[in-house]
Each structure stands twice: as structure tokens, then as C-alpha cells.
N, C-alpha and C. Protein backbone atom coordinates (compact mmCIF):
# COMPACT_ATOMS: atom_id res chain seq x y z
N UNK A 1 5.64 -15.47 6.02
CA UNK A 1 5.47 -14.24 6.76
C UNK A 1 5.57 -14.49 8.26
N UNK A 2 5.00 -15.90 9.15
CA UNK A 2 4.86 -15.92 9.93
C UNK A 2 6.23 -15.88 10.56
N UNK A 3 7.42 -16.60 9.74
CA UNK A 3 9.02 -17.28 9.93
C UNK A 3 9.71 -15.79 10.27
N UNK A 4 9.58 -14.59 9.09
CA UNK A 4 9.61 -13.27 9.59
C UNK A 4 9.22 -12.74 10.59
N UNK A 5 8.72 -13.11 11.32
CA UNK A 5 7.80 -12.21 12.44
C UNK A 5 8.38 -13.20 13.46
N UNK A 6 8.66 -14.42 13.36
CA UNK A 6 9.25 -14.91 14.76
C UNK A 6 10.89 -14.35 14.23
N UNK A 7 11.65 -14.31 13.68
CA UNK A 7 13.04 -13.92 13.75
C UNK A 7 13.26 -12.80 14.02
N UNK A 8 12.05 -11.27 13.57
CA UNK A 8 11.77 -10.42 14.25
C UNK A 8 11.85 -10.31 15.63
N UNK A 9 11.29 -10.65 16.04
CA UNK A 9 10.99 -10.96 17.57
C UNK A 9 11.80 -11.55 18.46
N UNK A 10 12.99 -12.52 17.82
CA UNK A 10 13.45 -12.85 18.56
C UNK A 10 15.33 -11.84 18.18
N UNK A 11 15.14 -11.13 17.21
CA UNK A 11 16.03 -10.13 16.83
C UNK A 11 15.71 -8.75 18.41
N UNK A 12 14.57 -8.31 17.99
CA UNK A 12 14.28 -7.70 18.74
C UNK A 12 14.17 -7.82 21.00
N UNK A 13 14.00 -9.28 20.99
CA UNK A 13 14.47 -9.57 22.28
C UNK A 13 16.07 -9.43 22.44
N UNK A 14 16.70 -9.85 21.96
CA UNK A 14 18.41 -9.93 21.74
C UNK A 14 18.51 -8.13 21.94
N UNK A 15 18.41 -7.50 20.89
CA UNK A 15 18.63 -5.93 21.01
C UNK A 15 17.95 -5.45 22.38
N UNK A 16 17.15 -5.49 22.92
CA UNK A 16 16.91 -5.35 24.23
C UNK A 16 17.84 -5.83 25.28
N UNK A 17 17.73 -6.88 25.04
CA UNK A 17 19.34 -7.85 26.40
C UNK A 17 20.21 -7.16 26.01
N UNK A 18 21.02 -6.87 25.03
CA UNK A 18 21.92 -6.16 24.71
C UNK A 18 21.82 -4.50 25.05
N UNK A 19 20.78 -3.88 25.05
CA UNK A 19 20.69 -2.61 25.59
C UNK A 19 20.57 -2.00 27.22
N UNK A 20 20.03 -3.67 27.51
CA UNK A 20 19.84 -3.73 29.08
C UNK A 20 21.76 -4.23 29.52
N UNK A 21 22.39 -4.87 28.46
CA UNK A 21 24.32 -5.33 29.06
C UNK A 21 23.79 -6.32 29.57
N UNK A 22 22.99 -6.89 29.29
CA UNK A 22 22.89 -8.76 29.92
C UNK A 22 23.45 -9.38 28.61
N UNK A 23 23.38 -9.49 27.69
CA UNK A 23 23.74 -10.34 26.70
C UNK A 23 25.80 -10.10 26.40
N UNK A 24 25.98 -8.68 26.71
CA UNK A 24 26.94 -9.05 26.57
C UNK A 24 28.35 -8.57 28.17
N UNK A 25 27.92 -8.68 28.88
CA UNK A 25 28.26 -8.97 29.64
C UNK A 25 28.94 -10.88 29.62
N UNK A 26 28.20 -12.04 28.52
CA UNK A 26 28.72 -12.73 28.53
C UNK A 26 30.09 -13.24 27.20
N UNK A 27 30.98 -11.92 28.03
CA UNK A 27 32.28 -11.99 27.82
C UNK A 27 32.11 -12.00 26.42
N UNK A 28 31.73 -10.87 25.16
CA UNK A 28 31.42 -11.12 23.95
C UNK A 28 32.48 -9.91 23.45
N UNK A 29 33.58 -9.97 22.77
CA UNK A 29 34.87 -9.11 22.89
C UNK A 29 34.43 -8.04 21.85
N UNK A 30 33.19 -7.89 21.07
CA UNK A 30 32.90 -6.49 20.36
C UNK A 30 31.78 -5.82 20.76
N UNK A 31 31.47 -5.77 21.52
CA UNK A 31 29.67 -5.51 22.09
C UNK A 31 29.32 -4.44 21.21
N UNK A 32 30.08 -3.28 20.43
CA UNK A 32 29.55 -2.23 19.80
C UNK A 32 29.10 -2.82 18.79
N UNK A 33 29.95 -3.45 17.92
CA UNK A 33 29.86 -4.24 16.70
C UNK A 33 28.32 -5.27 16.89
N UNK A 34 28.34 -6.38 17.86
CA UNK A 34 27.65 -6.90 17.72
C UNK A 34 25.98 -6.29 18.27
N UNK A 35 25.97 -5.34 18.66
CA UNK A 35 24.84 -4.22 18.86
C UNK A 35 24.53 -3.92 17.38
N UNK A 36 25.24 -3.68 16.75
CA UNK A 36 25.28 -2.73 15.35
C UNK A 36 24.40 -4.00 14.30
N UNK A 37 25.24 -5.23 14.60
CA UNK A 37 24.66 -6.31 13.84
C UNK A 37 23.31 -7.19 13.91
N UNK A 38 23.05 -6.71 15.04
CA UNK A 38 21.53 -6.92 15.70
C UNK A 38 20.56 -6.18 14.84
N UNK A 39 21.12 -4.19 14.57
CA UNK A 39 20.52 -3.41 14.75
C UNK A 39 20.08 -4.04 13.40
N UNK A 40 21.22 -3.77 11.96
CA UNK A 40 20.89 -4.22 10.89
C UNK A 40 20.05 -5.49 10.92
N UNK A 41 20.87 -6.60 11.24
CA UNK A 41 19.19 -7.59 10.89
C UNK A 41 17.59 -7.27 11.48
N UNK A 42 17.68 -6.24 12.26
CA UNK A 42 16.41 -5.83 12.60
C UNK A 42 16.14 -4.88 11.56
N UNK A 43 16.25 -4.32 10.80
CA UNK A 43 16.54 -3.48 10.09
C UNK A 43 16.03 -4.12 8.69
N UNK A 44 16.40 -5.21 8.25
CA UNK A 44 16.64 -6.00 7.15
C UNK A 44 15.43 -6.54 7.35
N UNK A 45 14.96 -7.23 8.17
CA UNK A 45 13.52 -7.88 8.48
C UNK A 45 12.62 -7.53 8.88
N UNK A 46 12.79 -6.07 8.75
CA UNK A 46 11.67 -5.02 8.87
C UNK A 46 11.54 -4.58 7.37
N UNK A 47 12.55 -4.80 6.49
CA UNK A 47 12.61 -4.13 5.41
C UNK A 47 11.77 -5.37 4.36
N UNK A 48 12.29 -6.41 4.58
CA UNK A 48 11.12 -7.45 4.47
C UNK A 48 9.76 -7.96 4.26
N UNK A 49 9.81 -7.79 5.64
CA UNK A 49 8.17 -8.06 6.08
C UNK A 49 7.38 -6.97 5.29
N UNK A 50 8.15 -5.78 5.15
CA UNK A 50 7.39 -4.40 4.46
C UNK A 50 7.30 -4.82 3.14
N UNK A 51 8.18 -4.99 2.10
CA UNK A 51 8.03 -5.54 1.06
C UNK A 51 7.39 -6.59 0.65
N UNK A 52 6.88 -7.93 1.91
CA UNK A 52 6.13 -8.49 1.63
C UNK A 52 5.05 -8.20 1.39
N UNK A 53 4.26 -7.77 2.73
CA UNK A 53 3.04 -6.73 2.75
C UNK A 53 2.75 -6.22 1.87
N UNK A 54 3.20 -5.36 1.20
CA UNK A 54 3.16 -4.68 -0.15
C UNK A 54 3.04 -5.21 -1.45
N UNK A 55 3.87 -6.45 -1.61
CA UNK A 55 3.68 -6.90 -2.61
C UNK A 55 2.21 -8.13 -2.40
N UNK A 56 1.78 -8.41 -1.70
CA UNK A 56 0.94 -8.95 -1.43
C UNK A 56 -0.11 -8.33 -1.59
N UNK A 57 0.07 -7.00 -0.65
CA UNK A 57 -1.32 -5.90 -1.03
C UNK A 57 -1.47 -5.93 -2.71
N UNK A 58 -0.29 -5.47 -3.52
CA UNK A 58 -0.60 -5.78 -5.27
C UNK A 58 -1.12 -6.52 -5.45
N UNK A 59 -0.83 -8.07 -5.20
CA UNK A 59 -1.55 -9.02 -5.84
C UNK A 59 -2.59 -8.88 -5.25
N UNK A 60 -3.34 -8.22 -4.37
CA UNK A 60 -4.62 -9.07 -3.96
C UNK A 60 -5.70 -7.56 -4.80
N UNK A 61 -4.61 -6.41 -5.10
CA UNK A 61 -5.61 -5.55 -5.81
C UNK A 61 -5.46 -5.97 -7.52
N UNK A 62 -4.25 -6.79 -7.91
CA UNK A 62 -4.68 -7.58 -9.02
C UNK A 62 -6.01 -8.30 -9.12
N UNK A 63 -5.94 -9.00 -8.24
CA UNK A 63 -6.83 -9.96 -8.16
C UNK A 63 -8.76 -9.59 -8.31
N UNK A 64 -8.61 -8.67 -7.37
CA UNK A 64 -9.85 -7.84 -7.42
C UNK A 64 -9.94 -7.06 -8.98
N UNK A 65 -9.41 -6.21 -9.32
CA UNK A 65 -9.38 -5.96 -11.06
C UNK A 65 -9.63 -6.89 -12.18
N UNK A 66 -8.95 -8.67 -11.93
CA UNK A 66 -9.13 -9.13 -12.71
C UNK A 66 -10.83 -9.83 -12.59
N UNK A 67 -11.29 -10.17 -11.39
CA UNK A 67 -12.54 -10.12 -10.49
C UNK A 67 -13.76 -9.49 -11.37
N UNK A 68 -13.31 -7.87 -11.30
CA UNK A 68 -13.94 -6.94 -12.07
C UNK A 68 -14.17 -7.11 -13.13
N UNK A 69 -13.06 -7.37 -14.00
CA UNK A 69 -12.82 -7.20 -15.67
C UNK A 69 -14.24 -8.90 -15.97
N UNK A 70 -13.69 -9.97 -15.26
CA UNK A 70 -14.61 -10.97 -15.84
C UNK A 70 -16.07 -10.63 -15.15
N UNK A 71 -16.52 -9.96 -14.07
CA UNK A 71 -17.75 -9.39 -13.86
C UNK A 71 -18.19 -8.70 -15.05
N UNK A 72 -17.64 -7.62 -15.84
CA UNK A 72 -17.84 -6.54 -17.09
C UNK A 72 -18.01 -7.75 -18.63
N UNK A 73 -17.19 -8.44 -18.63
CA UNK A 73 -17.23 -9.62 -19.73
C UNK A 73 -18.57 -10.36 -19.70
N UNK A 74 -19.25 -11.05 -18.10
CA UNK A 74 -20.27 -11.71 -18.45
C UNK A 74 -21.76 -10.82 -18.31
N UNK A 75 -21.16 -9.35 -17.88
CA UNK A 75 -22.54 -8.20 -18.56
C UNK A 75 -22.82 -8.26 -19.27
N UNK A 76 -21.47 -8.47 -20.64
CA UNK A 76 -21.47 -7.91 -22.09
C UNK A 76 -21.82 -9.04 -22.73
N UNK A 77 -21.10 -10.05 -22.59
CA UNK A 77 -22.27 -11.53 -23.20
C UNK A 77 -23.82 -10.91 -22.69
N UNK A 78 -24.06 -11.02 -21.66
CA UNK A 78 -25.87 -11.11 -21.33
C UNK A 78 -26.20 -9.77 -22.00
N UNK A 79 -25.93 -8.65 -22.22
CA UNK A 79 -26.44 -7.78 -23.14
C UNK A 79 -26.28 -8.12 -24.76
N UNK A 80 -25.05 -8.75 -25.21
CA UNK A 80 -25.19 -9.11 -26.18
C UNK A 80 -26.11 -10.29 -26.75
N UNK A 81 -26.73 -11.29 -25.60
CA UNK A 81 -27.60 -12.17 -25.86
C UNK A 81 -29.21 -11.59 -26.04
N UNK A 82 -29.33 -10.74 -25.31
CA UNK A 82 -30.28 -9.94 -25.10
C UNK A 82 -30.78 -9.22 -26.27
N UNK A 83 -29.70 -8.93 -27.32
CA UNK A 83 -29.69 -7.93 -28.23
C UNK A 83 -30.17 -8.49 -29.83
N UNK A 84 -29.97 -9.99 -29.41
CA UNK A 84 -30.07 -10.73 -30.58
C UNK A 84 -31.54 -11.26 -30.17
């Protein structure tokens, strides 16, 4: 996640130089194109990082459920010990 967030960032500095005409001012013969290709990998590693997040958020509400379920299991032993 962290590797995402620096290529982010350094996607996102580039699209700035490029919006400010410093980046391509050095003589770069498609500047629309390579604006466009910035835009997408910013785009792509936003789309990313989101899907990570997310799937991470799942597992960690897996995790808590399964948490739960063996909390409810060692009730039901101690009531069932109880019972005998």
C-alpha cells in the first residue's frame, strides 16, 4: 500500500509540472498524449489503492465475525458444561 501511495504522488507531482508546461516544455513531441497518460495512471492507482482499502476493510470485518462466532462457541461449551 505504502509503494501505491509513493507512485501516486509522484504521478501526481508530474501532472502538476505538466499542467504548470515545465515538464514539457522539455522538448517532449506529444504533450497532449503524454498529459492524457499521466492522467490514466493516476487514475489506475487511485483505482487501486481503492480496491485495496476495500478489500482489506472485508477481511478485517471477516475477521471480527469469525472473532465473534468462536466467542458464541466457547459460551455454548460453558453452558453446556454447566448443564451437566
Amino acid at each position: 500500500m505504502l509503494w501505491w501511495t509513493v507512485i501516486l504522488i509522484v504521478l501526481v507531482v508530474l501532472s502538476f509540472i505538466s499542467q504548470l508546461g515545465i515538464l514539457f516544455s522539455l522538448q517532449v513531441k506529444f504533450p497532449v498524449l503524454s498529459a492524457l497518460f499521466l492522467n490514466i495512471l493516476i487514475l489506475v492507482s487511485l483505482v487501486a489503492v481503492l480496491y485495496r482499502i476495500l478489500s482489506k476493510r472485508k477481511k478485517g470485518e471477516k475477521e471480527v465475525l469469525l472473532k465473534k462466532i468462536r466467542d458464541l462457541e466457547q459460551e455454548v461449551q460453558a453452558l453446556k458444561g454447566k448443564a451437566k
